[in-house]
Protein backbone atom coordinates (compact mmCIF):
# COMPACT_ATOMS: atom_id res chain seq x y z
CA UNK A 1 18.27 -2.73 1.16
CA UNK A 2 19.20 -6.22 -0.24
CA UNK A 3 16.49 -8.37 -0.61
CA UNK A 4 14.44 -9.96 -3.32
CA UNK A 5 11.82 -7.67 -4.68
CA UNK A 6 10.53 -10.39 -6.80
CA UNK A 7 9.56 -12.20 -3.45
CA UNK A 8 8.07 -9.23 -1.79
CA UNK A 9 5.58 -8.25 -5.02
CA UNK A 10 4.77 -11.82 -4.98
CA UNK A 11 3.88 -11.78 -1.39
CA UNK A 12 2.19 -8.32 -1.61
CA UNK A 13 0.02 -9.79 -4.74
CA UNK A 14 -0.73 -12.72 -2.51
CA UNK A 15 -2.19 -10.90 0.54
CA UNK A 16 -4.17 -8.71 -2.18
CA UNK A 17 -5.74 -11.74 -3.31
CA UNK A 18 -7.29 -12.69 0.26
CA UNK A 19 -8.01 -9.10 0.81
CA UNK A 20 -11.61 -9.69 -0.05
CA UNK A 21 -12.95 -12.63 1.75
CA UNK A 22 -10.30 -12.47 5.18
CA UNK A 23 -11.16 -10.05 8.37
CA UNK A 24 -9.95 -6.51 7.02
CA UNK A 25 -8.37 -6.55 10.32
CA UNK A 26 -5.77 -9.09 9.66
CA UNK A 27 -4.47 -6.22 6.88
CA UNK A 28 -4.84 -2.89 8.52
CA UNK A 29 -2.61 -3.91 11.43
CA UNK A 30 0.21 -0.84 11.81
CA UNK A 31 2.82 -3.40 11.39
CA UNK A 32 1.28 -4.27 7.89
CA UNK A 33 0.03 -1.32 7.00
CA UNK A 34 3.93 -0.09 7.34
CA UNK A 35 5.42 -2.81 5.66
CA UNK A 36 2.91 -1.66 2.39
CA UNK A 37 4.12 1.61 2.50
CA UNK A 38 7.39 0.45 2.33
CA UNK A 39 6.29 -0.75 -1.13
CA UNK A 40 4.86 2.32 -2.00
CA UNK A 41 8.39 3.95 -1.11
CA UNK A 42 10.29 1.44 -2.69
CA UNK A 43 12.87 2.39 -5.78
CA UNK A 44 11.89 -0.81 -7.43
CA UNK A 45 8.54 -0.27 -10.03
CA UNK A 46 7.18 -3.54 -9.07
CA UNK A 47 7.14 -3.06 -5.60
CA UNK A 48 5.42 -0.04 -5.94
CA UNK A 49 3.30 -1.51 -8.22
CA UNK A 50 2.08 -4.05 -5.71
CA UNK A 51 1.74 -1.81 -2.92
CA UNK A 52 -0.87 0.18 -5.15
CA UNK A 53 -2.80 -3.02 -5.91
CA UNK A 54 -3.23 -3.83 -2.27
CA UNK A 55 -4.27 -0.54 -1.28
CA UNK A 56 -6.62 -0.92 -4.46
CA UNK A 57 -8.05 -4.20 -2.53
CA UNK A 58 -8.04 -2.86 0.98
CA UNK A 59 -10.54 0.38 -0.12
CA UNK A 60 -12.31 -2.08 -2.79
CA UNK A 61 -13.12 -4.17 -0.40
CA UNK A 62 -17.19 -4.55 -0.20
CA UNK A 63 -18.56 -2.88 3.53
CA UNK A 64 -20.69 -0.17 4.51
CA UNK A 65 -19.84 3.44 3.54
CA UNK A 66 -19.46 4.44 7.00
CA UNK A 67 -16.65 1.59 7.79
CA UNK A 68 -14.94 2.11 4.40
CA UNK A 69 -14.37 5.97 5.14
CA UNK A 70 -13.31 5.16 8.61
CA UNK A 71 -11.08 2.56 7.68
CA UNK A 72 -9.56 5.23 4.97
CA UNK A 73 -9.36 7.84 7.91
CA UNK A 74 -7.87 5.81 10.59
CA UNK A 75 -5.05 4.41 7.65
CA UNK A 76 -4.46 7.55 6.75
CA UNK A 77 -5.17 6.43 2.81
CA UNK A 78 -5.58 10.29 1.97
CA UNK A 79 -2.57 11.43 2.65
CA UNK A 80 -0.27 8.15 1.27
CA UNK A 81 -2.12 9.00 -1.87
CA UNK A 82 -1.05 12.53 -1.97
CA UNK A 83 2.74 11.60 -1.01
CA UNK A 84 2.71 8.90 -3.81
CA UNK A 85 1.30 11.80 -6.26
CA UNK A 86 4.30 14.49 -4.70
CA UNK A 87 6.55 10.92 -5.57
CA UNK A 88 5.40 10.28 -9.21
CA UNK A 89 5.63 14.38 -10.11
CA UNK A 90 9.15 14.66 -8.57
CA UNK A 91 10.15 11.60 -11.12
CA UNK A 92 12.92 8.87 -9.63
CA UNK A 93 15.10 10.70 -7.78
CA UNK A 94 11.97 11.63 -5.55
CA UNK A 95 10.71 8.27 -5.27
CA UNK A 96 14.03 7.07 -4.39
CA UNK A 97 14.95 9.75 -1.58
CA UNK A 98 11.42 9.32 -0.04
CA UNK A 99 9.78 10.81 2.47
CA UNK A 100 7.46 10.36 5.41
């Protein structure tokens, strides 16, 4: 839609940034787990962009092996990557038209 992208990649850059010292928690809910993915699907570079770098920070973050891989199963982190690789191969008519 609309919007200010500028405002959203700032926002998304913002949350990265507190990614490392906040509850993991207070990231991984569904409703801002979607909102990322959003990013990821968004037509706009720099959103995109900053929906990487979070996800970057979120499976960065320091915590046991056994939490880390559960946190990437329960997020479902394998299979956003593989729709953001099916995205970057199909070029920008892909990444605009989307997909789950």
């Amino acid at each position: 839609g609309g919007g200010k992208p500028e405002l959203a990649a700032a926002a998304a850059a913002t949350a990265r940034r507190y990614v490392e010292w906040v509850d993991i928690g207070l990231f991984t809910s569904e409703g801002f787990m979607g909102a990322v993915l959003n990013l990821l699907g968004s037509p706009h570079g720099a959103l995109r962009a900053a929906g990487a770098d979070f996800l970057l920070a979120v499976v960065s973050k320091g915590m046991d092996h056994g939490s880390k891989v559960a946190l990437i199963q329960r997020l479902g982190l394998v299979g956003v990557c593989r729709e953001l690789q099916r995205m970057a191969t199909a070029g920008p008519r892909g990444a605009a038209a989307g997909g789950a």
